[in-house]
Protein backbone atom coordinates (compact mmCIF):
# COMPACT_ATOMS: atom_id res chain seq x y z
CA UNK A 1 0.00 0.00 0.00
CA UNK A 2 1.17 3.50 -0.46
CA UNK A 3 2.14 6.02 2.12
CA UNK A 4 -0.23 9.02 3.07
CA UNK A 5 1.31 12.17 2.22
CA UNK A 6 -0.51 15.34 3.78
CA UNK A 7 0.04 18.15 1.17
CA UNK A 8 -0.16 20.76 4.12
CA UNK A 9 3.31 19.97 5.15
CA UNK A 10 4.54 19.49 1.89
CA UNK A 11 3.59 22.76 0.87
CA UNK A 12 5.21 24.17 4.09
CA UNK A 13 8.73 22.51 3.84
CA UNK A 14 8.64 23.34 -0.42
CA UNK A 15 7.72 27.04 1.12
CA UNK A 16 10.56 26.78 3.14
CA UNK A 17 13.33 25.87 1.18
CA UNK A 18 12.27 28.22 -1.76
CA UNK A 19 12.61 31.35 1.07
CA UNK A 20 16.23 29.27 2.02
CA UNK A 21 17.59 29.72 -1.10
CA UNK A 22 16.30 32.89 -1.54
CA UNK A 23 18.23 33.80 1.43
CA UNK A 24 21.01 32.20 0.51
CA UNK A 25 20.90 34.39 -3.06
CA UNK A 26 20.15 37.69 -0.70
CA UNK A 27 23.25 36.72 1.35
CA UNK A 28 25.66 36.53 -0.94
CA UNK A 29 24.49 39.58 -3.32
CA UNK A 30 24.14 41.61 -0.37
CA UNK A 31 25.52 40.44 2.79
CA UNK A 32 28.80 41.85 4.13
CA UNK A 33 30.14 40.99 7.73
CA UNK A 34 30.03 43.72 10.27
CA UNK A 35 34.38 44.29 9.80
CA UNK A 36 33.06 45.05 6.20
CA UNK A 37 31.09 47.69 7.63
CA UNK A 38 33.01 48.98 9.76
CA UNK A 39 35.80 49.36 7.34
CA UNK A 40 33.75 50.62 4.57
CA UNK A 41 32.61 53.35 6.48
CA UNK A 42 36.29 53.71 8.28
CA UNK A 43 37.70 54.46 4.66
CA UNK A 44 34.78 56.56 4.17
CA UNK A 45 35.60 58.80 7.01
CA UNK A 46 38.93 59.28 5.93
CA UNK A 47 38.28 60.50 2.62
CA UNK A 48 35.91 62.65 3.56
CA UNK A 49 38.73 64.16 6.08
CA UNK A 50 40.99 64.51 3.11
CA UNK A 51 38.59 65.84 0.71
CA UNK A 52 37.76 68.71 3.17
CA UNK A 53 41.38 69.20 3.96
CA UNK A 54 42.36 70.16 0.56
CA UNK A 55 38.99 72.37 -0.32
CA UNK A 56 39.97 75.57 -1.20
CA UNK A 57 38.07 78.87 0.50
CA UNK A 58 35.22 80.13 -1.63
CA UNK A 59 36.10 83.87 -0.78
CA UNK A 60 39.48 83.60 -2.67
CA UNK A 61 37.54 82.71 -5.88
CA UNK A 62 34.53 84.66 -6.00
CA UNK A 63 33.48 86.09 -8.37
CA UNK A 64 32.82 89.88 -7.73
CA UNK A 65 28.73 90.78 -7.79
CA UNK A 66 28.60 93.29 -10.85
CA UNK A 67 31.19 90.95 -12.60
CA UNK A 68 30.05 88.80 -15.53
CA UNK A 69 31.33 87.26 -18.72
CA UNK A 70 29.36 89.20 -21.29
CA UNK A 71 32.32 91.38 -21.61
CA UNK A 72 34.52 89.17 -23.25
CA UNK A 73 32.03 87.72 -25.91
CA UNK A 74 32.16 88.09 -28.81
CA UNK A 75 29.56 90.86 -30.37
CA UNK A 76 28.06 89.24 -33.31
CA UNK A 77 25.56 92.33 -34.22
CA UNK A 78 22.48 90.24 -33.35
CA UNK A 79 20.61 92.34 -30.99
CA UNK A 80 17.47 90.78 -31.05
CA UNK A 81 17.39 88.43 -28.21
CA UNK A 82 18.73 90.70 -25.82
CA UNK A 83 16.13 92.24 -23.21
């Protein structure tokens, strides 16, 4: 005679091993281990540090308020755009 299977369970255990080796997929795609982290955002930190070390001040470069570039173009004669 043949055994008796009840579907409910096998349902639940195919349910679970389909949401295992989704994990499994998520793990290794995604999963670092907290060192990873750690150093990730270590190296982060120190960039960071760096970049703001060599940023140069704004008030040496600015540009002065009535100061623009229309000066130094080129005047082709067409005036009819302009305001």
């Amino acid at each position: 005679m043949a055994e008796i299977i009840n579907l409910r369970r096998v349902r639940k255990r195919v349910a679970r091993e389909k949401d295992a080796a989704l994990a499994e997929e998520n793990r290794i795609l995604h999963g670092r281990t907290r060192a990873e982290r750690l150093k990730t955002e270590l190296e982060r930190g120190i960039r960071a540090r760096e970049l703001d070390g060599a940023k140069l001040e704004d008030a040496a470069f600015a540009v002065p308020a009535g100061a623009n570039n229309e000066g130094s173009m080129k005047n082709d004669g067409d005036d009819r755009n302009d305001p």
